[in-house]
PDB file of N, CA and C in Angstrom:
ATOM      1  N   UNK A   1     -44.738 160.118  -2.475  1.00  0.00           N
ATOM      2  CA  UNK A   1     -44.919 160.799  -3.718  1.00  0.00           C
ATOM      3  C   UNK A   1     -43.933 161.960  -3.874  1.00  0.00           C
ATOM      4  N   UNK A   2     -43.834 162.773  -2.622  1.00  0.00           N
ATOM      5  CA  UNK A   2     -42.969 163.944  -2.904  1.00  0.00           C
ATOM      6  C   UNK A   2     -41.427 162.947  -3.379  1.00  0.00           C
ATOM      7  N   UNK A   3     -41.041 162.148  -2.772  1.00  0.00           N
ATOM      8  CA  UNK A   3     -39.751 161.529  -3.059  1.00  0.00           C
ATOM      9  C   UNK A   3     -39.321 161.447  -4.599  1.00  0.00           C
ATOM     10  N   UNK A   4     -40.524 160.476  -4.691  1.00  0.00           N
ATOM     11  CA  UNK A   4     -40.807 159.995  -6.437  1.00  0.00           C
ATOM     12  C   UNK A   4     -40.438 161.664  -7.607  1.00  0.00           C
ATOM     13  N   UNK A   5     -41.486 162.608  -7.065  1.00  0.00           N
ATOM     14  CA  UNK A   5     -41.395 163.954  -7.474  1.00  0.00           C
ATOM     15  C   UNK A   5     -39.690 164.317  -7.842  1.00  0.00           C
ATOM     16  N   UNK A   6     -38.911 164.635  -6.704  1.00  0.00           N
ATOM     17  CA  UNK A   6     -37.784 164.603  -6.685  1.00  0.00           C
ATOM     18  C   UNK A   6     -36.969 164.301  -7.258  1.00  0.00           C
ATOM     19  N   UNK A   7     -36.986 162.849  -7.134  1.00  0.00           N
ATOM     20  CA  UNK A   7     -35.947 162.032  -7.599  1.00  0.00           C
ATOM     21  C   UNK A   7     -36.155 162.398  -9.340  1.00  0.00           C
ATOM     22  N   UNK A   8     -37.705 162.855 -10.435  1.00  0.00           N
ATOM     23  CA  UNK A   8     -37.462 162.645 -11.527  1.00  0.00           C
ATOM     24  C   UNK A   8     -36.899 164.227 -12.000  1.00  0.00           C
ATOM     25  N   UNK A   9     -36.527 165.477 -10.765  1.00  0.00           N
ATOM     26  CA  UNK A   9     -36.386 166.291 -10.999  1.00  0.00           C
ATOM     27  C   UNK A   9     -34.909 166.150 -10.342  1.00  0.00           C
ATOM     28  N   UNK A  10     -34.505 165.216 -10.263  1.00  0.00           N
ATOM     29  CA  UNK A  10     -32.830 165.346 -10.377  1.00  0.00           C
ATOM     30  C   UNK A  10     -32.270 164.503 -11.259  1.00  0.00           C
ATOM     31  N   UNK A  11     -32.606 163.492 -11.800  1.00  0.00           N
ATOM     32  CA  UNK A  11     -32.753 162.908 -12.705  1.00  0.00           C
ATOM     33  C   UNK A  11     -32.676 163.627 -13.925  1.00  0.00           C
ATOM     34  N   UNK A  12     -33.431 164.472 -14.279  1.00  0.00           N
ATOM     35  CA  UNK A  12     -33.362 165.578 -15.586  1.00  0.00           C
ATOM     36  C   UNK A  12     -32.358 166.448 -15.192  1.00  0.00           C
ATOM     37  N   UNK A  13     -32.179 166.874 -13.981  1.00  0.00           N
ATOM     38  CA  UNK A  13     -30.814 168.036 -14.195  1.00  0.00           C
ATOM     39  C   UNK A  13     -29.756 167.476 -14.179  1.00  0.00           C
ATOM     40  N   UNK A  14     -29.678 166.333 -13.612  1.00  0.00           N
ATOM     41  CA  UNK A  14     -28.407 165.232 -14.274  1.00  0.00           C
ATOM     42  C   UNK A  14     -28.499 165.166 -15.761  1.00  0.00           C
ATOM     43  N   UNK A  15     -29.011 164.907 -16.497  1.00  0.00           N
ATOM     44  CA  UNK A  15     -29.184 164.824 -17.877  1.00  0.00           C
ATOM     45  C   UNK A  15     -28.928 166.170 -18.442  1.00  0.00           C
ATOM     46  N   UNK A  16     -28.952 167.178 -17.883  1.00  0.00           N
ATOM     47  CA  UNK A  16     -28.572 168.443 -17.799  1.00  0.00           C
ATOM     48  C   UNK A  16     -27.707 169.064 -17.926  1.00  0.00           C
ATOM     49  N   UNK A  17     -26.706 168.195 -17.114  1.00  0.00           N
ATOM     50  CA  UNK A  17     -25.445 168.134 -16.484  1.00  0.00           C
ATOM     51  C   UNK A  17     -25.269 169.159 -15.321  1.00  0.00           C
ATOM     52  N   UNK A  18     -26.048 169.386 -14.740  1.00  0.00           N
ATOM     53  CA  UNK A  18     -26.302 169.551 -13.740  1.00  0.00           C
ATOM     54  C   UNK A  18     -25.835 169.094 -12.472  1.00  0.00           C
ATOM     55  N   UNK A  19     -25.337 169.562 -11.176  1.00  0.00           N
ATOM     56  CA  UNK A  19     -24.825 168.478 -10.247  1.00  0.00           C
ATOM     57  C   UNK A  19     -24.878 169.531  -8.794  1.00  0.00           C
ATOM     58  N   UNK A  20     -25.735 170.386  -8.697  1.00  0.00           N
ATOM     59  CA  UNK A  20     -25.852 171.187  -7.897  1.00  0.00           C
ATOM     60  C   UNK A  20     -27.447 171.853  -8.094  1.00  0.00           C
ATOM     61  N   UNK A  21     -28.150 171.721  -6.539  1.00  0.00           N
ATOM     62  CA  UNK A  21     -29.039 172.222  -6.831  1.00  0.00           C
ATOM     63  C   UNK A  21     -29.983 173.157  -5.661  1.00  0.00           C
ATOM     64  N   UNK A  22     -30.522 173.962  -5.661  1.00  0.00           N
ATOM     65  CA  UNK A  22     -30.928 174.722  -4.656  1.00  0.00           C
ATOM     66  C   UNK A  22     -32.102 175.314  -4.438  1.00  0.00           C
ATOM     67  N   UNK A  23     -33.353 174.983  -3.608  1.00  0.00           N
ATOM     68  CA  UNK A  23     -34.557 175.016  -3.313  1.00  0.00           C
ATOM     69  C   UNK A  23     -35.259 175.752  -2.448  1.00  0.00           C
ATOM     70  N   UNK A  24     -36.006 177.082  -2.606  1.00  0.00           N
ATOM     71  CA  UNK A  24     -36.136 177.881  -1.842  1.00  0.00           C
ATOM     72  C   UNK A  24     -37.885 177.249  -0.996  1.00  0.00           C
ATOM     73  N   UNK A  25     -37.602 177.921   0.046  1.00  0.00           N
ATOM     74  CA  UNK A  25     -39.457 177.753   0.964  1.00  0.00           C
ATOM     75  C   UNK A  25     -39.263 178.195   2.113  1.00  0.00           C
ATOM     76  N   UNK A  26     -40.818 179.007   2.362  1.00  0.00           N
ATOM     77  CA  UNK A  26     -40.557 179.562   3.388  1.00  0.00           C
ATOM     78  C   UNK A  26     -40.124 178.437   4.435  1.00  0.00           C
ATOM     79  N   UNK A  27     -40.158 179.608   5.422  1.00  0.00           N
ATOM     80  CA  UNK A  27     -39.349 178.563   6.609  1.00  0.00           C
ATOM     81  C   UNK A  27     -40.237 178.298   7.602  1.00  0.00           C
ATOM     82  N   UNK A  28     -41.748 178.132   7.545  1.00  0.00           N
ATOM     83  CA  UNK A  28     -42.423 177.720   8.131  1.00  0.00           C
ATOM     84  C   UNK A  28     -43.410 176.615   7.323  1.00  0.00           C
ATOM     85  N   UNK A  29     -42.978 176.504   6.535  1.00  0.00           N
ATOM     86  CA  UNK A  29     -43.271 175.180   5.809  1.00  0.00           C
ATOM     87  C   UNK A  29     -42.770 173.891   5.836  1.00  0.00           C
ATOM     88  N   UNK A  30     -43.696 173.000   6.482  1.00  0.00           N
ATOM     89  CA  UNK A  30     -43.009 171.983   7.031  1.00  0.00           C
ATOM     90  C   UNK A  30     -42.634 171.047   6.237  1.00  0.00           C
ATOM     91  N   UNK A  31     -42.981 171.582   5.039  1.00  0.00           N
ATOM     92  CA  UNK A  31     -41.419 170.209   3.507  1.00  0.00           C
ATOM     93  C   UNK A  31     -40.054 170.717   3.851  1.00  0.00           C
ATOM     94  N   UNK A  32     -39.815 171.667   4.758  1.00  0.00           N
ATOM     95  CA  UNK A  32     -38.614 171.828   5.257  1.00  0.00           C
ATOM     96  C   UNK A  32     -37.643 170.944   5.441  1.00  0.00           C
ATOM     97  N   UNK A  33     -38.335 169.937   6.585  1.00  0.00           N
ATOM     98  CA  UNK A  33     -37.741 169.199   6.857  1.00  0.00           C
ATOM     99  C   UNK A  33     -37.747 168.148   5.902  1.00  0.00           C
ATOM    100  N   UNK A  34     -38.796 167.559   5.218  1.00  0.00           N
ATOM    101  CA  UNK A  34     -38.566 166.727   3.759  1.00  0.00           C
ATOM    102  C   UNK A  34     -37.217 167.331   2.787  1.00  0.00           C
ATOM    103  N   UNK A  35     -36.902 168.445   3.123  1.00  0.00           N
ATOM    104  CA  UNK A  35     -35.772 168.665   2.400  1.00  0.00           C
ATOM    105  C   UNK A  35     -34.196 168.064   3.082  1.00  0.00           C
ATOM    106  N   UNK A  36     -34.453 168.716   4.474  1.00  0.00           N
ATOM    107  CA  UNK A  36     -33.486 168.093   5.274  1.00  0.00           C
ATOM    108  C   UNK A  36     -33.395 166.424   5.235  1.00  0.00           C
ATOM    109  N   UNK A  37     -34.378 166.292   5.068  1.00  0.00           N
ATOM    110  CA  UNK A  37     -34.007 164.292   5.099  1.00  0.00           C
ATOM    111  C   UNK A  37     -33.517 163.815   3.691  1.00  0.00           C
ATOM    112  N   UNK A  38     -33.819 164.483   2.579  1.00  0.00           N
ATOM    113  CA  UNK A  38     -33.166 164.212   1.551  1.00  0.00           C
ATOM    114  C   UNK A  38     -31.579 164.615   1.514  1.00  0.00           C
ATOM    115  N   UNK A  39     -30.867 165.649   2.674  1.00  0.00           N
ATOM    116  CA  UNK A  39     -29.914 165.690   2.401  1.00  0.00           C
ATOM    117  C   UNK A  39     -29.667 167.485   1.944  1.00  0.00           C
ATOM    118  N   UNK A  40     -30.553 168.369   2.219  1.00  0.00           N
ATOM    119  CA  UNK A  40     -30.587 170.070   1.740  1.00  0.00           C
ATOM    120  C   UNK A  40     -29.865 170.298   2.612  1.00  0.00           C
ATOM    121  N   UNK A  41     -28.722 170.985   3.140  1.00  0.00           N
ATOM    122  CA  UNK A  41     -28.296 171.947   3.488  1.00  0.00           C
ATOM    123  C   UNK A  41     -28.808 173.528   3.713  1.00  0.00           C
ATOM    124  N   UNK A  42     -29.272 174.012   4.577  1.00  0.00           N
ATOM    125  CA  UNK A  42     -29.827 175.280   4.648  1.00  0.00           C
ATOM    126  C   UNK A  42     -28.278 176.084   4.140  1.00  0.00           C
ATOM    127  N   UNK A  43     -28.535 176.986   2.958  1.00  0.00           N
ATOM    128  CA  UNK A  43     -27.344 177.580   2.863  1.00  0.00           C
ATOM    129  C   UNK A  43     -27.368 179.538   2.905  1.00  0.00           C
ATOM    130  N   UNK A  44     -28.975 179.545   2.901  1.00  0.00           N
ATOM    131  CA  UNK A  44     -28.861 180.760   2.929  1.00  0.00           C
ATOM    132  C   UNK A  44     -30.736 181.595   3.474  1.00  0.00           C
ATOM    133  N   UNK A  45     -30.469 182.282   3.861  1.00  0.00           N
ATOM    134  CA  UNK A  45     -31.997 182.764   4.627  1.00  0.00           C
ATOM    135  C   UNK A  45     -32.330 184.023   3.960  1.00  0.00           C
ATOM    136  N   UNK A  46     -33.364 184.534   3.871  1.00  0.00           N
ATOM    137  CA  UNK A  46     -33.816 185.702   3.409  1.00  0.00           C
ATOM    138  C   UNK A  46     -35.250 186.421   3.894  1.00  0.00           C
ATOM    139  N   UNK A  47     -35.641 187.615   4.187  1.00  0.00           N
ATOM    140  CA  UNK A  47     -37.035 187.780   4.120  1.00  0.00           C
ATOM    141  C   UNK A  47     -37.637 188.823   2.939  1.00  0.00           C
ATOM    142  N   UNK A  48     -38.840 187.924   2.919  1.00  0.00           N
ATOM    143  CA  UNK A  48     -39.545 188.128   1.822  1.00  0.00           C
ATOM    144  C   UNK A  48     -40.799 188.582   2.377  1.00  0.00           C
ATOM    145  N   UNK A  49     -41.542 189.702   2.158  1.00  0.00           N
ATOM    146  CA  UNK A  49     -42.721 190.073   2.074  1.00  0.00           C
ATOM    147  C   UNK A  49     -44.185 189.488   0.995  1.00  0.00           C
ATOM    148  N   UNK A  50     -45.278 188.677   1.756  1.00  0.00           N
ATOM    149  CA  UNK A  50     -46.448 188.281   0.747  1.00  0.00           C
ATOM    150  C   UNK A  50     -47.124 188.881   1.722  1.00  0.00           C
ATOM    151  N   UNK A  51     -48.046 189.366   0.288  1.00  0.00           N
ATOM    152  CA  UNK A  51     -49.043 190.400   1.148  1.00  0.00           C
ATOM    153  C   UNK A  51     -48.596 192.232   2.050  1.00  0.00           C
ATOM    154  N   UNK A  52     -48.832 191.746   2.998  1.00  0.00           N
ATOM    155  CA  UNK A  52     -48.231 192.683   4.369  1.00  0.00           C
ATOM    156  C   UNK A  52     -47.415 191.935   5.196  1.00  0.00           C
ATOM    157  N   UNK A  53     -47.464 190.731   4.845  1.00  0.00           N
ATOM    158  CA  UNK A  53     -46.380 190.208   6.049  1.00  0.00           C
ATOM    159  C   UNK A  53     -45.043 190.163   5.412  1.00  0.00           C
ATOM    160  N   UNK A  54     -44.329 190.431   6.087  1.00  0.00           N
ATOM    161  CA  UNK A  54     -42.648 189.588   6.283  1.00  0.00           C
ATOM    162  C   UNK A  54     -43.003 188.775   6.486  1.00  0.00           C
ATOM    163  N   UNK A  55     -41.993 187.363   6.056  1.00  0.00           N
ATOM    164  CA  UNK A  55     -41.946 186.219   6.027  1.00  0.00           C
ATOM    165  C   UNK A  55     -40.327 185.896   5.838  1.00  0.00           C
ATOM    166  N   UNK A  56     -40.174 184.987   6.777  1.00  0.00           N
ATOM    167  CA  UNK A  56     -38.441 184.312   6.078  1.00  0.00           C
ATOM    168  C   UNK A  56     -38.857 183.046   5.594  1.00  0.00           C
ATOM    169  N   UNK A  57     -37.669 183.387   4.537  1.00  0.00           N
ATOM    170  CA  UNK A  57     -37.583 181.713   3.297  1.00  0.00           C
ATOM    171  C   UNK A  57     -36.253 181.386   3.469  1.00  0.00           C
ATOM    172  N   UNK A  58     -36.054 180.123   2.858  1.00  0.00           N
ATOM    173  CA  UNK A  58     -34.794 179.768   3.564  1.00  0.00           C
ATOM    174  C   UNK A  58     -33.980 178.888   1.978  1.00  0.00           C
ATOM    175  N   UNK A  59     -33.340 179.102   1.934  1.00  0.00           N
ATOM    176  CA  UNK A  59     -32.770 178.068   0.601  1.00  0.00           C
ATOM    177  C   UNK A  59     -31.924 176.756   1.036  1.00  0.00           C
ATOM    178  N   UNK A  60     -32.050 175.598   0.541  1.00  0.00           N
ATOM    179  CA  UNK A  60     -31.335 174.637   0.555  1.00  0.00           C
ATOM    180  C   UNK A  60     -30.893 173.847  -0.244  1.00  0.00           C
ATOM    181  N   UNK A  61     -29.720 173.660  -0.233  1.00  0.00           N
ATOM    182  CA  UNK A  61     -28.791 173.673  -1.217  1.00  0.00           C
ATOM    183  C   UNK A  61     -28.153 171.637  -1.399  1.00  0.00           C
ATOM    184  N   UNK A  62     -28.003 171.214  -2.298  1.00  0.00           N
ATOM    185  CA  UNK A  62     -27.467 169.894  -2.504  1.00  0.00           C
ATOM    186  C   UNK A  62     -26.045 170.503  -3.244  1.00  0.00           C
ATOM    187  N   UNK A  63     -24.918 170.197  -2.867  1.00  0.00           N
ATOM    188  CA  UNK A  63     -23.586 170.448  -3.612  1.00  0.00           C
ATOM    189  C   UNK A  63     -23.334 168.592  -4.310  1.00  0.00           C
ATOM    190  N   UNK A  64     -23.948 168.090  -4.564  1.00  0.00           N
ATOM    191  CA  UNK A  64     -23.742 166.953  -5.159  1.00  0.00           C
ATOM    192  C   UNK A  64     -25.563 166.327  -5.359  1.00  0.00           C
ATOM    193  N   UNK A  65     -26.196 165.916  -6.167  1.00  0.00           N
ATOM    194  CA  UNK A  65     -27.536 165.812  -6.206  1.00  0.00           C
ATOM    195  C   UNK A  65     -27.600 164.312  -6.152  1.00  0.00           C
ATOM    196  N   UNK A  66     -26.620 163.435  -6.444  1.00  0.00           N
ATOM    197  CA  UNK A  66     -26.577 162.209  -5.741  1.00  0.00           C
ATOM    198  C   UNK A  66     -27.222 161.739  -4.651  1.00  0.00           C
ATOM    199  N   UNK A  67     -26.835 163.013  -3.642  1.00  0.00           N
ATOM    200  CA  UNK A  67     -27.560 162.836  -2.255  1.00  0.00           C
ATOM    201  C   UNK A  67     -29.280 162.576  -1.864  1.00  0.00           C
ATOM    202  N   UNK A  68     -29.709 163.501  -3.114  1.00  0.00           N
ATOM    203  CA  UNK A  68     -31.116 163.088  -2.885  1.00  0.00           C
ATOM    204  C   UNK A  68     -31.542 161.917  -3.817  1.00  0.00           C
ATOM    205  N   UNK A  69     -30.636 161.068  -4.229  1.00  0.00           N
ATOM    206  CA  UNK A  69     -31.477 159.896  -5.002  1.00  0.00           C
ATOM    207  C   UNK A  69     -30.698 158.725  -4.402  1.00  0.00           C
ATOM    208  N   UNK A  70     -29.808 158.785  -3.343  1.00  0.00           N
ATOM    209  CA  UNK A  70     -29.617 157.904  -2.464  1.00  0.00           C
ATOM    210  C   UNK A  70     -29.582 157.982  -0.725  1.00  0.00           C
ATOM    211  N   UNK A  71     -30.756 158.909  -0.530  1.00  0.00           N
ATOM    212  CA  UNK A  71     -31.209 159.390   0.861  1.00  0.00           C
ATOM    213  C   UNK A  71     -32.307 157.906   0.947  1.00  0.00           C
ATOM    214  N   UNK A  72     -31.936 157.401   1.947  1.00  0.00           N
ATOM    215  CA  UNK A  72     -33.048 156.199   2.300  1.00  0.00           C
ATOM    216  C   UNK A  72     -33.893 156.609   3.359  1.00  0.00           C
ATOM    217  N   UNK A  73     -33.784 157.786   4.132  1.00  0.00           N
ATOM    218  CA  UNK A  73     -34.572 157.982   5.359  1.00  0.00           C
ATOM    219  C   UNK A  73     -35.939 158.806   4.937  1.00  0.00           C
ATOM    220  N   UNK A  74     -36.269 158.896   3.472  1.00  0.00           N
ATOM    221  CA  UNK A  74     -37.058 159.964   3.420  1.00  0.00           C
ATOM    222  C   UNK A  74     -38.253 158.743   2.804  1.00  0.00           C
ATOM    223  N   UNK A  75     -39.630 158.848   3.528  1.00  0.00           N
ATOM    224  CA  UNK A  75     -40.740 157.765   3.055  1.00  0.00           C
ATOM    225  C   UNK A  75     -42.394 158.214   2.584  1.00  0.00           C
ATOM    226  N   UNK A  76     -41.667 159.324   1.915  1.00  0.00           N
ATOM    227  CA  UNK A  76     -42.966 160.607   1.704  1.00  0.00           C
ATOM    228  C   UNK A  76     -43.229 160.324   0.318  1.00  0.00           C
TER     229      UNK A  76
END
């Protein structure tokens, strides 16, 4: 389902014209790696405070969005 999700949200920023795209979450969230199998690039880290805690988030980046609508390893 998350795939399906995806794919219709690159799909519209193609229609967009769109061709670059970049997805923030913390970094203990394990769609992390659902990002990595689509092809995200970690391109940049940050910490963010919720609540009282610090927390790091991490952004990942597609420089071509192709990549996530022809990633075959991802079965989520």
């Amino acid at each position: 389902m998350g795939r399906q999700l995806v794919q219709r949200i690159v799909q519209h920023l193609q229609k967009c014209q769109m061709r670059t795209m970049v997805i923030w979450a913390l970094e203990r969230n394990p769609a992390c790696r659902f990002y990595e199998k689509l092809g995200g690039i970690p391109v940049h880290t940050q910490q963010i405070r919720i609540g009282d805690e610090d927390v790091a988030e991490v952004a990942y980046g597609w420089s071509d969005l192709t990549v996530c609508l022809t990633s075959n390893e991802v079965n989520e």
